[in-house]
Each structure stands twice: as C-alpha cells, then as structure tokens.
Protein backbone atom coordinates (compact mmCIF):
# COMPACT_ATOMS: atom_id res chain seq x y z
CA UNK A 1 -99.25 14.27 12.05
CA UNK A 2 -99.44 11.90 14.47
CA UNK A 3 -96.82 12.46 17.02
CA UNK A 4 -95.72 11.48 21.09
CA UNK A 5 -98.25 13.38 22.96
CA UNK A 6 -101.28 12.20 20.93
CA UNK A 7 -100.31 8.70 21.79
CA UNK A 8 -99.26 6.35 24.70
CA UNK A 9 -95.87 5.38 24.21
CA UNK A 10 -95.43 2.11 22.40
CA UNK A 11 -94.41 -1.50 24.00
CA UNK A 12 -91.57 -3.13 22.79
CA UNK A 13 -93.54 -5.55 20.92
CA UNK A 14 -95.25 -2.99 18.69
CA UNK A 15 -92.09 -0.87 18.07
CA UNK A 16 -90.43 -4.32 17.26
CA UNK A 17 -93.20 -4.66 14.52
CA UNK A 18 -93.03 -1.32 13.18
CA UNK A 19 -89.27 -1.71 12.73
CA UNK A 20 -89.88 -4.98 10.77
CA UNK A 21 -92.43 -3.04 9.03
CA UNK A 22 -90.25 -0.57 7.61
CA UNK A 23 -86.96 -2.95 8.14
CA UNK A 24 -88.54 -5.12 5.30
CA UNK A 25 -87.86 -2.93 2.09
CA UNK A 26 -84.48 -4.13 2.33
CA UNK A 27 -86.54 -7.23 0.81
CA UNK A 28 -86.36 -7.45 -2.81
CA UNK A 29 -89.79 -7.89 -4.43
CA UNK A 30 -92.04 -8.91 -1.35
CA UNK A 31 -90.84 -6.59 1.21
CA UNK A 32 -94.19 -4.97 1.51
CA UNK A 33 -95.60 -8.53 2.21
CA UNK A 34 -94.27 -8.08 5.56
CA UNK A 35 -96.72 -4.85 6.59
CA UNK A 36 -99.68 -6.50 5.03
CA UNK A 37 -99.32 -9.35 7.86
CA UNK A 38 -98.34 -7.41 10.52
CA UNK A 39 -101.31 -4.93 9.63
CA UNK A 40 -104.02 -7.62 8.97
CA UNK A 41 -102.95 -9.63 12.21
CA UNK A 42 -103.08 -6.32 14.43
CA UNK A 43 -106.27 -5.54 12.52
CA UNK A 44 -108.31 -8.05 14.04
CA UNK A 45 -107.36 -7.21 17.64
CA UNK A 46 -109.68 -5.60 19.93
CA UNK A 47 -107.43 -3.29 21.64
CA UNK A 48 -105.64 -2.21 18.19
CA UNK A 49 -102.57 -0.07 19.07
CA UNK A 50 -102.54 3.02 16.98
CA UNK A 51 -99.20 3.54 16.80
CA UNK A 52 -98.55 0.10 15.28
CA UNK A 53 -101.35 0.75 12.88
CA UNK A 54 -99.80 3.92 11.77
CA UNK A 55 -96.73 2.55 11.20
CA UNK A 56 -97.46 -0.42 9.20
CA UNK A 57 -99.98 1.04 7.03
CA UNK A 58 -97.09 3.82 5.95
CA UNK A 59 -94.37 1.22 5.84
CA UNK A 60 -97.05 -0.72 3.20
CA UNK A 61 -98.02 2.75 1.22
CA UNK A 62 -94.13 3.78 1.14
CA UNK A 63 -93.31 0.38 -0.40
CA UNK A 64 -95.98 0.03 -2.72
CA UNK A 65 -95.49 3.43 -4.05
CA UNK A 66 -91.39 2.36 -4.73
CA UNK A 67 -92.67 -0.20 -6.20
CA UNK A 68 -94.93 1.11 -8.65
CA UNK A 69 -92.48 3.89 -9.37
CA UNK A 70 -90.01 1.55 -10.21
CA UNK A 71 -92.12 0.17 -12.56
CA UNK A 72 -92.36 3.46 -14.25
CA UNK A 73 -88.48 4.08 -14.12
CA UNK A 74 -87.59 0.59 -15.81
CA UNK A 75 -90.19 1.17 -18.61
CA UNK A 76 -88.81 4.74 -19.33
CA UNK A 77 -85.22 3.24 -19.49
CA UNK A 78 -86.49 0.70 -22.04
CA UNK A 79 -88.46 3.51 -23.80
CA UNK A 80 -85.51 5.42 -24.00
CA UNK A 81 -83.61 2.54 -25.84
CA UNK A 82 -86.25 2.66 -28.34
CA UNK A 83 -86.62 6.53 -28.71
CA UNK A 84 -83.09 7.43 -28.92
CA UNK A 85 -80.27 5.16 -28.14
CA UNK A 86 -78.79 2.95 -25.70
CA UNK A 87 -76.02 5.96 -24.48
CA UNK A 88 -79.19 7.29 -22.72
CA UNK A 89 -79.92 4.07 -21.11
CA UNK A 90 -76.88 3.60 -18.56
CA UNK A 91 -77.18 7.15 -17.67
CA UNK A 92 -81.05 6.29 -16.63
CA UNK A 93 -79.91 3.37 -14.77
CA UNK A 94 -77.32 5.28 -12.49
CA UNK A 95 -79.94 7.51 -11.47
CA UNK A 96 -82.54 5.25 -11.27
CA UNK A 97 -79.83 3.55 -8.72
CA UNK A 98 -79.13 6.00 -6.54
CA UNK A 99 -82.45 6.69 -6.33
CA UNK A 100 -83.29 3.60 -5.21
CA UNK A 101 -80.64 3.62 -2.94
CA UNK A 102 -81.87 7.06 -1.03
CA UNK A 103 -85.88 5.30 -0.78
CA UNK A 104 -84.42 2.42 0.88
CA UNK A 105 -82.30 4.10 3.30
CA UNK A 106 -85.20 6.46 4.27
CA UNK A 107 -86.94 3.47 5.14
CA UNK A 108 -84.20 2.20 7.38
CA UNK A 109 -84.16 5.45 8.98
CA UNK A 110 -87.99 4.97 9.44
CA UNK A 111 -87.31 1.63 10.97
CA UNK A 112 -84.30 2.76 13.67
CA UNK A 113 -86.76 5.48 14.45
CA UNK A 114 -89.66 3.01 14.88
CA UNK A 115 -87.77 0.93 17.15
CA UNK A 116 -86.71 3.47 19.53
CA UNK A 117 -90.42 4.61 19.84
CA UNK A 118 -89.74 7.90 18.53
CA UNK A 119 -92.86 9.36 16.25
CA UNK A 120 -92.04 8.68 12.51
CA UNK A 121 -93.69 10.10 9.15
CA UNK A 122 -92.70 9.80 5.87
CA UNK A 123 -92.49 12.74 3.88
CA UNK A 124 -96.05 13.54 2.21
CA UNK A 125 -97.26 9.31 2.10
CA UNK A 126 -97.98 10.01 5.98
CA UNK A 127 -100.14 12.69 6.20
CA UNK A 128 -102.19 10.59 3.42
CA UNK A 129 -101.97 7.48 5.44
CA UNK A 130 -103.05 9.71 9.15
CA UNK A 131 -105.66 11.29 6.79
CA UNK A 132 -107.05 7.53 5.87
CA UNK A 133 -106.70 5.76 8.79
CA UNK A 134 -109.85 6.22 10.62
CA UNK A 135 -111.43 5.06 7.34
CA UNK A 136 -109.34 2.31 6.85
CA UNK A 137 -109.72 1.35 10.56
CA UNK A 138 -113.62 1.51 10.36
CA UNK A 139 -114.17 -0.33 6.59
CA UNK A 140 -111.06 -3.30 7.00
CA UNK A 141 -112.87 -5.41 4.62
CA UNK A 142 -112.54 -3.30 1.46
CA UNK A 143 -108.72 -2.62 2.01
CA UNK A 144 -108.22 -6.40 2.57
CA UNK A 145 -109.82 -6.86 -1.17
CA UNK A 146 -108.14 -4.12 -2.22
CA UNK A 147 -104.48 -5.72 -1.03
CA UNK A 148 -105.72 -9.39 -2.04
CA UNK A 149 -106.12 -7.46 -5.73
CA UNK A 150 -103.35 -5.56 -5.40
CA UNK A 151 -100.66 -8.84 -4.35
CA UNK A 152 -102.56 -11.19 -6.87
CA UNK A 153 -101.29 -8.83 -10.07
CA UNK A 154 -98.01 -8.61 -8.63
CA UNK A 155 -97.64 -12.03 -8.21
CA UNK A 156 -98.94 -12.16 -11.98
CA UNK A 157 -96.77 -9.38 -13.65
CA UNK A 158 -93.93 -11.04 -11.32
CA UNK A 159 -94.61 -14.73 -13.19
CA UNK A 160 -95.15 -13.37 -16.32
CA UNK A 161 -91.83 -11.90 -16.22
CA UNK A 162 -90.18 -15.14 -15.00
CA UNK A 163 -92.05 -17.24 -17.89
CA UNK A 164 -90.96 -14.65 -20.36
CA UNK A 165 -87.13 -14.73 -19.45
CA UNK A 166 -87.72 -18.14 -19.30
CA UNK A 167 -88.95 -18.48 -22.57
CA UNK A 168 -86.20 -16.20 -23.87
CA UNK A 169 -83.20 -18.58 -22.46
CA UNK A 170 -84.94 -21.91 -24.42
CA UNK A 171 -85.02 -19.71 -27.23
CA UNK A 172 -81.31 -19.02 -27.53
C-alpha cells in the first residue's frame, strides 16, 4: 500500500484534486467523469505526482465498480418482480439503498482524507489499483481506449434508457 513515507507529501493543488476525485461520487451518473480528467490531464505531465495518480485512478476504479454493481442490483430487483412477486421488490430496494448510501460515504471519507494529505486506500480496489499502476503509468494509451470504450457504452446504455422511458410516456 502506498502510504506517507514512500512518498513526498502532497501540494495543495494535488490533494485539492484528489478530494474532487473522490468528492465527485456525490455526482449522479457522471461522477467518475471527474477522475478520468483529472487523471488524463496529470497523465501527460512530465513530473507526474504519484500521489495524485494514485488517488484518481482509485477514485475512477471505486466509481466504476458502484456503478457496474448497481447495474447488477437494479436488474436483480426487476428479476425478482418477475420470479416471485413485487413484496420482494421494496425489500431489495431498501437494501440496495443503504447500500448505496455506505459506498458513497466511504468515498467522502476518501475525499476528507485526500484533502488533508493523509495516505488513503480503499478497501481491496487499492491494492489492485497500486498493483496496476506502474503498468498503467508506462502503457497510457491502452487505458485511454479502454476509458473512451468504457464512457461511450455508458453514454449508450444511459440514452437508450432515456429513449425508452421516453417512448413509454408517448405511449400512455
């Protein structure tokens, strides 16, 4: 884990950054938008601060990861409506909630922590980020294709869904 001693302590620009970083899950829906730019701007730096680095690549892998299991969680509540009954459904939701709730306030804690310069890691998603990163620092170019990808079918699933409610509301 990267921690205080294996780096210089960071200026109040880059913990300012890493606090938006994590700060930006409080974003509906394009939160993780805001680590992509921070990462791809510092990215192209020659002196790239590590600690900024770090930070944003975990704030992007933390939010991706909610997001993706949140697209799990909403097709298992609508699965459930079909499998058994709509009593299960509200039940789902609550948890589904509160879970939700919990994620995002472990990324606010992330952010406070960021901001004071203190060393920050998310639970398992930054040892897999600290294990990546001198990989991901060396090879930029397939990580920008894979996040171009990556936005582009969010953006579509996130359309679709519009068009389809859409649809739905001329239909009634």
């Amino acid at each position: 884990m990267i921690n205080d001693t294996d780096i210089s302590q960071p200026s109040q620009s880059e913990r300012l950054l890493s606090a938006f970083s994590h700060m930006s899950i409080l974003i509906p829906r394009i939160g993780f938008l805001v680590p992509i730019i921070i990462w791809i701007i510092q990215a192209n730096q020659k002196n790239k601060p590590q600690y900024l680095t770090f930070q944003s690549l975990q704030a992007l892998t933390y939010q991706v990861s909610i997001i993706i299991i949140g697209f799990i969680g909403y097709g298992f509540t609508w699965l459930s409506v079909f499998i058994a009954n709509t009593y299960i459904m509200f039940p789902m939701m609550i948890i589904g909630s509160i879970a939700k709730f919990i994620l995002i306030a472990y990324g606010v804690i992330g952010a406070i922590m960021t901001f004071q310069g203190k060393s920050f890691s998310y639970w398992i998603i930054g040892n897999q980020v600290e294990r990546f990163m001198p990989t991901i620092i060396l090879k930029p170019s397939k990580i920008y294709i894979a996040l171009i990808v990556f936005v582009l079918m969010y953006v579509l699933i996130i359309a679709a869904y519009f068009l389809l409610a859409m649809i739905g509301q001329a239909n009634a």
